[in-house]
C-alpha atoms as a PDB file:
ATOM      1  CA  UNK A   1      44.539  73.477  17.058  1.00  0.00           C
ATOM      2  CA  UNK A   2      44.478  76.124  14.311  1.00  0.00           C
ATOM      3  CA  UNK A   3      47.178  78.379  13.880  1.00  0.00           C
ATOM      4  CA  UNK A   4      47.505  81.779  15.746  1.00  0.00           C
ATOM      5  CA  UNK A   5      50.054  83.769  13.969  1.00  0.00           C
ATOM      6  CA  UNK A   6      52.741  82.987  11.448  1.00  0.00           C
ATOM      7  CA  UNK A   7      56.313  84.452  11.892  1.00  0.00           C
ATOM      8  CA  UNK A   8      58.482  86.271   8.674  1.00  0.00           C
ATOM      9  CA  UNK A   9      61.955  87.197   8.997  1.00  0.00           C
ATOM     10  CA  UNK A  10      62.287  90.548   6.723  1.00  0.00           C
ATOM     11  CA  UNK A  11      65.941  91.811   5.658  1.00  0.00           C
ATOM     12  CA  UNK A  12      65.590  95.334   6.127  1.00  0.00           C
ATOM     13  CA  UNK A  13      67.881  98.762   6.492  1.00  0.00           C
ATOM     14  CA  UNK A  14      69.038  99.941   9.470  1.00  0.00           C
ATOM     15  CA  UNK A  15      66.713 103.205   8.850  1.00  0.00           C
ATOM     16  CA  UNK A  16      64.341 101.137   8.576  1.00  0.00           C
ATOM     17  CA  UNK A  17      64.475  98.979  11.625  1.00  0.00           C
ATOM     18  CA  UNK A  18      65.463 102.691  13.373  1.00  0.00           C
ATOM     19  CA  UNK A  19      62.607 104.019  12.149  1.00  0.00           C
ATOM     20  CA  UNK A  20      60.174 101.951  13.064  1.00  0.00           C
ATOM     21  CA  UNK A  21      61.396 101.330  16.401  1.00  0.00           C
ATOM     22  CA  UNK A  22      61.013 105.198  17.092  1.00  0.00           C
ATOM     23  CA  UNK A  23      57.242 104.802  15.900  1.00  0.00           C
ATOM     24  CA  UNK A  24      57.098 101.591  18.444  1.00  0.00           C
ATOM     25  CA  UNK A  25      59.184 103.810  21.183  1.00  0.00           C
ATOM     26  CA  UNK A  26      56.526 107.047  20.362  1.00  0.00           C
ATOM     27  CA  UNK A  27      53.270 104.744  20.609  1.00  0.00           C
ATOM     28  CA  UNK A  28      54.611 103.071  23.876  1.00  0.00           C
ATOM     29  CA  UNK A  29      54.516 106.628  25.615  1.00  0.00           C
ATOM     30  CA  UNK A  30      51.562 107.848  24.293  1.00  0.00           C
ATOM     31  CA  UNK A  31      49.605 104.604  25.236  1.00  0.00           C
ATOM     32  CA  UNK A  32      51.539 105.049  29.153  1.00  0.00           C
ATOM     33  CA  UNK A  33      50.516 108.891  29.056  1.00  0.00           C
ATOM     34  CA  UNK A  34      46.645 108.088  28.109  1.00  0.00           C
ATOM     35  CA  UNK A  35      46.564 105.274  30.945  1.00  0.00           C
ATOM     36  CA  UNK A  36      47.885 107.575  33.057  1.00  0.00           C
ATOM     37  CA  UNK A  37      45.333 110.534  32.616  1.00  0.00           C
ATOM     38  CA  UNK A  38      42.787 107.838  32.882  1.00  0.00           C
ATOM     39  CA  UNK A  39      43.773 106.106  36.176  1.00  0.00           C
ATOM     40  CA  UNK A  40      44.009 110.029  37.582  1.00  0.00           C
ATOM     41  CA  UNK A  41      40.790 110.340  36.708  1.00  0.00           C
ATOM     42  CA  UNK A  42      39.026 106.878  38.028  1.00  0.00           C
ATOM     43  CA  UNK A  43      40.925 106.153  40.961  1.00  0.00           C
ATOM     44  CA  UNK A  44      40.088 108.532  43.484  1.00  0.00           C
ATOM     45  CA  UNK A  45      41.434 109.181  46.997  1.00  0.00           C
ATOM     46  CA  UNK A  46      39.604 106.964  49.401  1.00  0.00           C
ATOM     47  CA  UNK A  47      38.381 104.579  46.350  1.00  0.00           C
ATOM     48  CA  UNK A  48      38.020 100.647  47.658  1.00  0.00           C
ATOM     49  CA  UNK A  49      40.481  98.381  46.742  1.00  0.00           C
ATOM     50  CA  UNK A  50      37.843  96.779  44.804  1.00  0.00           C
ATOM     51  CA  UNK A  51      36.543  99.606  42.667  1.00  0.00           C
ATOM     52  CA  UNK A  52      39.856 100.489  42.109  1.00  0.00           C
ATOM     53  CA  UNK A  53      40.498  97.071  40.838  1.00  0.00           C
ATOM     54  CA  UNK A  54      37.456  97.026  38.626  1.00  0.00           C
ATOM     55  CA  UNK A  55      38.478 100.567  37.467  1.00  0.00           C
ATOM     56  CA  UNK A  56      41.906  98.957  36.133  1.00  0.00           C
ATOM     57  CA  UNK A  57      40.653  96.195  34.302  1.00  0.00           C
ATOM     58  CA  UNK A  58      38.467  98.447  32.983  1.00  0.00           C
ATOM     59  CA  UNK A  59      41.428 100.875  31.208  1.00  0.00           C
ATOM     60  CA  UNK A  60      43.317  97.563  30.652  1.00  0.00           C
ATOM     61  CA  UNK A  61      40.527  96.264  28.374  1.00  0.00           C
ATOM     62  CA  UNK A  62      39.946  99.769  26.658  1.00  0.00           C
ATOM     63  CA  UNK A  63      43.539  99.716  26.078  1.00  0.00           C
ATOM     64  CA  UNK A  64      43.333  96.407  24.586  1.00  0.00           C
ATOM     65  CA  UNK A  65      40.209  97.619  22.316  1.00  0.00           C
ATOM     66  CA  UNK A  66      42.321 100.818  21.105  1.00  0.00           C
ATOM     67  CA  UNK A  67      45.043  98.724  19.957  1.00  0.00           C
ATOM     68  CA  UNK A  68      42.721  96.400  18.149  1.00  0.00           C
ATOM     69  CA  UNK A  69      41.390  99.349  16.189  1.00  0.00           C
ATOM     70  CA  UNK A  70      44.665 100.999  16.017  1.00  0.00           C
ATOM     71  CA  UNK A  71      43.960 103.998  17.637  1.00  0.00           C
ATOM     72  CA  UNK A  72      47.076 102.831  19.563  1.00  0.00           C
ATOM     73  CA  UNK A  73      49.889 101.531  17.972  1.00  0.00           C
ATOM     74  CA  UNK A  74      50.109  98.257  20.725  1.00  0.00           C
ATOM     75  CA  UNK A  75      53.274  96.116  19.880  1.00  0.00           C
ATOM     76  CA  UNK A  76      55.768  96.100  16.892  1.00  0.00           C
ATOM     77  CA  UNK A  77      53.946  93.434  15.880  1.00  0.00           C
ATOM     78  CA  UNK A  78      50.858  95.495  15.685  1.00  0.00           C
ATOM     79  CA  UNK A  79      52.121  98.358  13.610  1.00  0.00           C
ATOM     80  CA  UNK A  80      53.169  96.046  10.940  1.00  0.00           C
ATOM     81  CA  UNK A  81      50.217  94.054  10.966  1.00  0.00           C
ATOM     82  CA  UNK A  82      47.906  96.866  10.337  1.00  0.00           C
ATOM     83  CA  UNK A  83      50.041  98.397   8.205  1.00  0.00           C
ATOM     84  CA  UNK A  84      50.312  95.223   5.909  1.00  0.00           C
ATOM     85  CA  UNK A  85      46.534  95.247   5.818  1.00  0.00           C
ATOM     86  CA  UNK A  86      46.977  98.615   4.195  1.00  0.00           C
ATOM     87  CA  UNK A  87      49.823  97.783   2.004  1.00  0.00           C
ATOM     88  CA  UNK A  88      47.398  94.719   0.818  1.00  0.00           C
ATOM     89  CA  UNK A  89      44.251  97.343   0.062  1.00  0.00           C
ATOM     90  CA  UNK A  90      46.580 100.122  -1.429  1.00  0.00           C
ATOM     91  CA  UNK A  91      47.981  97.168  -4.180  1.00  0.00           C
ATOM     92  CA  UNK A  92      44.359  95.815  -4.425  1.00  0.00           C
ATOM     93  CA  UNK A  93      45.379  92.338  -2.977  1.00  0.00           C
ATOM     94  CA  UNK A  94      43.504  92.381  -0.016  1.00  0.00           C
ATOM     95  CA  UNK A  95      41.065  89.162  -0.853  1.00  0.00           C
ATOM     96  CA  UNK A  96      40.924  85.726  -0.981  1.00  0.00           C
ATOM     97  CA  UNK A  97      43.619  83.911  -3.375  1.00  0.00           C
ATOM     98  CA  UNK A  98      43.535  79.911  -4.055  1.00  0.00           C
ATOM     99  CA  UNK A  99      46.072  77.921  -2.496  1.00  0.00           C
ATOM    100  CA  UNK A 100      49.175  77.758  -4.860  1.00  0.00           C
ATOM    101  CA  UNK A 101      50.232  73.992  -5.469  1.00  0.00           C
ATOM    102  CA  UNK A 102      51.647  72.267  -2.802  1.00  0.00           C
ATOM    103  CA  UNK A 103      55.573  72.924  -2.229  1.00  0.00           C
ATOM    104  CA  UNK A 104      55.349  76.344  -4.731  1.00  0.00           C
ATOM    105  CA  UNK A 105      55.444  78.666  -1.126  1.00  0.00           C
ATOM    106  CA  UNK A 106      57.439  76.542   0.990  1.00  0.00           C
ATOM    107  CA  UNK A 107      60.930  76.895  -0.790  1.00  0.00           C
ATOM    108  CA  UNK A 108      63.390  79.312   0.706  1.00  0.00           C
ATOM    109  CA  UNK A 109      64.557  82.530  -0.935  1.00  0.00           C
ATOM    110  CA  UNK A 110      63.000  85.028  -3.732  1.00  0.00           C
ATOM    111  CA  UNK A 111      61.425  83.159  -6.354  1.00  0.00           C
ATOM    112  CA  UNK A 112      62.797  81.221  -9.245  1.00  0.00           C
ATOM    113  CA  UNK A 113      64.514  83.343 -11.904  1.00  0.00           C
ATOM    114  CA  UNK A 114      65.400  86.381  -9.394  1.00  0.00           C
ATOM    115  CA  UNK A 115      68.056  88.277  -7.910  1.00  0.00           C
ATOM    116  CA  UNK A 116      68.076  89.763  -4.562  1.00  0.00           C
ATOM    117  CA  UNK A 117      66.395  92.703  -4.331  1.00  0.00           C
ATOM    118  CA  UNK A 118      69.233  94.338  -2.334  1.00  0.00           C
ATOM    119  CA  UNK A 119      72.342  92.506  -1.130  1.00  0.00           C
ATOM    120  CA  UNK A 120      72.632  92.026   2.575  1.00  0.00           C
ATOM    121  CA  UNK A 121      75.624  93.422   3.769  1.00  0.00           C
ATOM    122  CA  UNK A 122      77.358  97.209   2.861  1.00  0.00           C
ATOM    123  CA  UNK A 123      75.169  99.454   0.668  1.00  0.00           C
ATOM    124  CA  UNK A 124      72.014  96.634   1.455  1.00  0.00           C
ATOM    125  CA  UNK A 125      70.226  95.336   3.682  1.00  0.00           C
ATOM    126  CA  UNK A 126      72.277  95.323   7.206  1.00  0.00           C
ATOM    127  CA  UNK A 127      69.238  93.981   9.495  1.00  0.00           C
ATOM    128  CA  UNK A 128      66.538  91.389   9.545  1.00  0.00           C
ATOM    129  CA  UNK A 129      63.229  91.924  11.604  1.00  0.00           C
ATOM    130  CA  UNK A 130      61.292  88.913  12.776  1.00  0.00           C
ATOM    131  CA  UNK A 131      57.510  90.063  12.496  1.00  0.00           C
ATOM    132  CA  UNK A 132      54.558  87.700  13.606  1.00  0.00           C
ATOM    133  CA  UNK A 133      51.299  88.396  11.510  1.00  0.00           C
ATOM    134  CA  UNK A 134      48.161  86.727  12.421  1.00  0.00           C
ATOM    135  CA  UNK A 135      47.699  83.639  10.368  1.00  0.00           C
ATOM    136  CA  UNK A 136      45.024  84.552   7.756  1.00  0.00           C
ATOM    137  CA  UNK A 137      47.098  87.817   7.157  1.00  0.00           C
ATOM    138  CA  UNK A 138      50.279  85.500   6.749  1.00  0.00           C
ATOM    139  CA  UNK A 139      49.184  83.361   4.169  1.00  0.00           C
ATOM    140  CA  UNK A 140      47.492  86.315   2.497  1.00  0.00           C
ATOM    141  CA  UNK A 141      50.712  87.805   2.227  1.00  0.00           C
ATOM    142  CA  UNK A 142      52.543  84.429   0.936  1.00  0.00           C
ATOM    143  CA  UNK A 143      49.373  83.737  -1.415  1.00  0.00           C
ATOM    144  CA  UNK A 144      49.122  87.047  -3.120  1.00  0.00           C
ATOM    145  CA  UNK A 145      52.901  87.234  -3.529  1.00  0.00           C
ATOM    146  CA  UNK A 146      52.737  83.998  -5.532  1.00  0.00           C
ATOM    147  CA  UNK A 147      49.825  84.787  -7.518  1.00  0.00           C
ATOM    148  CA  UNK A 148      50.610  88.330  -8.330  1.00  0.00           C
ATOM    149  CA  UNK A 149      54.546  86.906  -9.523  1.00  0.00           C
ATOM    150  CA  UNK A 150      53.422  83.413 -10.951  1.00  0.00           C
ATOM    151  CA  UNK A 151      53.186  84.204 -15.191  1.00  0.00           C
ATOM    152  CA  UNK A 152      56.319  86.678 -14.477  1.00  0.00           C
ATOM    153  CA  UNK A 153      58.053  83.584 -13.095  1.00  0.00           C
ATOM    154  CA  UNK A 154      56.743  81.447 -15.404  1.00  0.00           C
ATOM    155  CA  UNK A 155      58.379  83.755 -18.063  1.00  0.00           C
ATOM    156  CA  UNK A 156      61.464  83.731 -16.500  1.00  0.00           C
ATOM    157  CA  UNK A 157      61.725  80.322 -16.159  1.00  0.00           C
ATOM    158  CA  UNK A 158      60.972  80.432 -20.328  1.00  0.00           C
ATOM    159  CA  UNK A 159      64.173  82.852 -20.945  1.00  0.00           C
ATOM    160  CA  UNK A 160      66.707  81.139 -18.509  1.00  0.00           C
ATOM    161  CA  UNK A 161      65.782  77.950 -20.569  1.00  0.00           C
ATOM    162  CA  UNK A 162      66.139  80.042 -23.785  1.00  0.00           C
ATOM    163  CA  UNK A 163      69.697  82.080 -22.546  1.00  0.00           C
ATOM    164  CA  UNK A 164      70.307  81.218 -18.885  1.00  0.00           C
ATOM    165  CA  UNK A 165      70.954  83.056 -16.137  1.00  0.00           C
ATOM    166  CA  UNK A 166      74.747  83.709 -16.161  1.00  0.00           C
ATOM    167  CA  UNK A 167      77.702  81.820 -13.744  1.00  0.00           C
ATOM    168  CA  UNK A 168      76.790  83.601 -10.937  1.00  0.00           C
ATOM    169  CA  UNK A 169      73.134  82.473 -10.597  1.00  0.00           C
ATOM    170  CA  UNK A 170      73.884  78.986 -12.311  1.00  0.00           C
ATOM    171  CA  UNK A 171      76.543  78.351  -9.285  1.00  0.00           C
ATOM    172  CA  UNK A 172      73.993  79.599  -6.663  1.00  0.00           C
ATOM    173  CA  UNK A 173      71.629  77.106  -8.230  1.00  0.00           C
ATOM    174  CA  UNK A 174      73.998  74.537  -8.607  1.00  0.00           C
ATOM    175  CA  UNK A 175      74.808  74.528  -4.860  1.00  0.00           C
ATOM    176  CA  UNK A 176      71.364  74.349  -3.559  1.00  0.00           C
ATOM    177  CA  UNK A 177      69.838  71.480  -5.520  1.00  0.00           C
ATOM    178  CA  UNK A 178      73.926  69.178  -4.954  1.00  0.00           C
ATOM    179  CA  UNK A 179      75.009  69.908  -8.586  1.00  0.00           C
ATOM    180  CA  UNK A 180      78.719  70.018  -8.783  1.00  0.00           C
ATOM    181  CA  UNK A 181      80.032  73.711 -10.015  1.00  0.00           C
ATOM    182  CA  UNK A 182      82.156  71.745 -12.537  1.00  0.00           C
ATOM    183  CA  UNK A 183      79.261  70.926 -14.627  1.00  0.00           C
ATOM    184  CA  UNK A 184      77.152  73.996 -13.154  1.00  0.00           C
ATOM    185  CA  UNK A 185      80.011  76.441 -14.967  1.00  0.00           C
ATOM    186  CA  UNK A 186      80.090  74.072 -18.476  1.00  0.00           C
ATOM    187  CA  UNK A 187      76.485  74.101 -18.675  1.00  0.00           C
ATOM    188  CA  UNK A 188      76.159  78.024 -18.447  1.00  0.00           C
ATOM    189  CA  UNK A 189      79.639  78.540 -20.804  1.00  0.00           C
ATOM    190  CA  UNK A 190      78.033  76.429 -23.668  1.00  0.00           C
ATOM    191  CA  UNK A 191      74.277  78.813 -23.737  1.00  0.00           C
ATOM    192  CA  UNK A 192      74.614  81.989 -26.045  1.00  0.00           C
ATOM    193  CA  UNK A 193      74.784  85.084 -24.827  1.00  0.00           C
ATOM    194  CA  UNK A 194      71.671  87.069 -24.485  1.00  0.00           C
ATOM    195  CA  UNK A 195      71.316  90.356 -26.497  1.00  0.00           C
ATOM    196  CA  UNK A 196      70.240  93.556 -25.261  1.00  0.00           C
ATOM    197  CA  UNK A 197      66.559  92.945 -25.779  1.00  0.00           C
ATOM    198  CA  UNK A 198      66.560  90.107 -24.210  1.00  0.00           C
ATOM    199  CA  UNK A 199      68.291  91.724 -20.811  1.00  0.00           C
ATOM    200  CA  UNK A 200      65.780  94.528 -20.952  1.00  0.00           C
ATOM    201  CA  UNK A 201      62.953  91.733 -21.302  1.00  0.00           C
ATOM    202  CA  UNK A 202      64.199  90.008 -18.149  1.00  0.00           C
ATOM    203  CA  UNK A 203      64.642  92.925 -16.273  1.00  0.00           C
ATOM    204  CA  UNK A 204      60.991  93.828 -17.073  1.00  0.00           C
ATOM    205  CA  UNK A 205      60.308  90.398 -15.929  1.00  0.00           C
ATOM    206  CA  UNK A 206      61.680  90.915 -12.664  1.00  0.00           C
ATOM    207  CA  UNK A 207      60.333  94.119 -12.374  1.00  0.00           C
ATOM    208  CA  UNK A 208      56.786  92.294 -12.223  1.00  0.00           C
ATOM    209  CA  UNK A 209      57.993  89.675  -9.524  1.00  0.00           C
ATOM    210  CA  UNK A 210      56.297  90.349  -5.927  1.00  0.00           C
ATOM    211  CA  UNK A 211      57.735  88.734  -2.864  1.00  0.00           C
ATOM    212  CA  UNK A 212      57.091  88.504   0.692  1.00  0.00           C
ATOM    213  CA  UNK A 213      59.585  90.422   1.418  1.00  0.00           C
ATOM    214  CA  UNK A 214      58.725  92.894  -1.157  1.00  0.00           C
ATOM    215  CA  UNK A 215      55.691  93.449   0.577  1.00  0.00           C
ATOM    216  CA  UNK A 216      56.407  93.597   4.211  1.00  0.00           C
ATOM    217  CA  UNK A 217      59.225  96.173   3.864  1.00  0.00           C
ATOM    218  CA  UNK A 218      56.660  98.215   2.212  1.00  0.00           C
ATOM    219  CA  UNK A 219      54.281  97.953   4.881  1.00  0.00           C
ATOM    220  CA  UNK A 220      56.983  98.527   7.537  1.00  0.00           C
ATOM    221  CA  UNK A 221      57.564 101.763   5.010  1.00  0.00           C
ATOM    222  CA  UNK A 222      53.854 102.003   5.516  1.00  0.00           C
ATOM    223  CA  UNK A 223      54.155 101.974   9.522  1.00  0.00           C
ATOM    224  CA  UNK A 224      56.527 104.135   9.915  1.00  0.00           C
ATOM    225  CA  UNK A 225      54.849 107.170   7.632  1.00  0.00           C
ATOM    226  CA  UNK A 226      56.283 106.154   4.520  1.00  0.00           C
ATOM    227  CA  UNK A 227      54.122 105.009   1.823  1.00  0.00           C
ATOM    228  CA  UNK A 228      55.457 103.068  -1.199  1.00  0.00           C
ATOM    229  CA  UNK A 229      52.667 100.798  -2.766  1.00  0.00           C
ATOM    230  CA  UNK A 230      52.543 100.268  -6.647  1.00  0.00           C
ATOM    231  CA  UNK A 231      50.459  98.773  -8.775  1.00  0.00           C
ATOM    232  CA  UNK A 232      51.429  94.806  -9.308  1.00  0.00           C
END
């Protein structure tokens, strides 16, 4: 059975998640005040229990249709979604991207070579929103985010080899592929230290590197009025 939708867990801000909760919270009412006005005006005094009936399905479906086209804002879900769609076309990355090699989208975290965007915790990120996107639209996301990043990364990988990536990264590194820190910590003391060009370099590097999560915060920036594409 092919896939329906395709769930992403996005650390976000908490005016962020606020934000777009309100647009959720605004859409909800105006979507109940519209199917109000319209059962007033269908389902008259007197009215079978059958025409009535029909007259329901009839707004439910509408409904439905309105949300598809977004000229109701549906679920959280559905905000996001067409607001990725938008995010996509504003970046010109809405279209069809190969599949990356096998095992390159799978692996957890922001791509090889780079930080977090914005530490979870004080001053960061303080929430995480769980968004489902339907399928296609999911591994658009994951496939332009690989292809748009991949000769930054590539790069990166190049100067880490060249001066490394400092304790703190060579640690994090260290614990998630079972090296012990011992030998993480002599490996990154016995690498030169990278001059100032170089740092700028990298940080240009990184600049270039798109992620997932890059992407869907700026759509939910999108959703909730806030519009924040760039050019990758």
């Amino acid at each position: 059975m092919a896939k329906v939708s395709m769930k992403f867990h996005v650390a976000v801000t908490e005016d962020a998640l606020k934000a777009l909760n309100e647009r959720r919270e605004e859409e909800r009412e105006r979507e109940e005040a519209w199917v109000a006005a319209r059962r007033k005006e269908l389902i008259l005094p007197g009215m079978s229990r059958r025409a009535a009936a029909t007259a329901r399905r009839d707004i439910r479906a509408q409904v439905a249709r309105m949300r598809r086209t977004g000229e109701f804002g549906g679920t959280r879900d559905d905000i996001v979604t067409r607001a990725v769609r938008e995010e996509l076309r504003a970046r010109g990355l809405d279209r069809k991207w190969p599949a990356p090699p096998e095992g390159e989208i799978e692996a957890p975290g922001r791509p090889w070579g780079t930080p977090p965007s914005t530490p979870m915790g004080d001053g960061g990120y303080t929430h995480r929103v769980s968004v489902n996107l339907p399928y296609t639209l999911g591994e658009t996301v994951r496939r332009a985010a690989y292809w748009t990043s991949k000769d930054a990364v590539e790069a990166l990988q190049d100067w880490a080899d060249r001066w490394g990536d400092g304790v703190d990264v060579a640690l994090r590194e260290a614990e998630r592929d079972g090296v012990p820190a011992e030998l993480a910590l002599i490996a990154a003391a016995g690498r030169p230290s990278a001059p100032q060009t170089a740092l700028e370099i990298r940080d240009q590097l990184r600049a270039k590197v798109l992620t997932t999560g890059d992407l869907l915060r700026a759509a939910i920036d999108r959703g909730r009025g806030k519009s924040s594409a760039r050019t990758p």
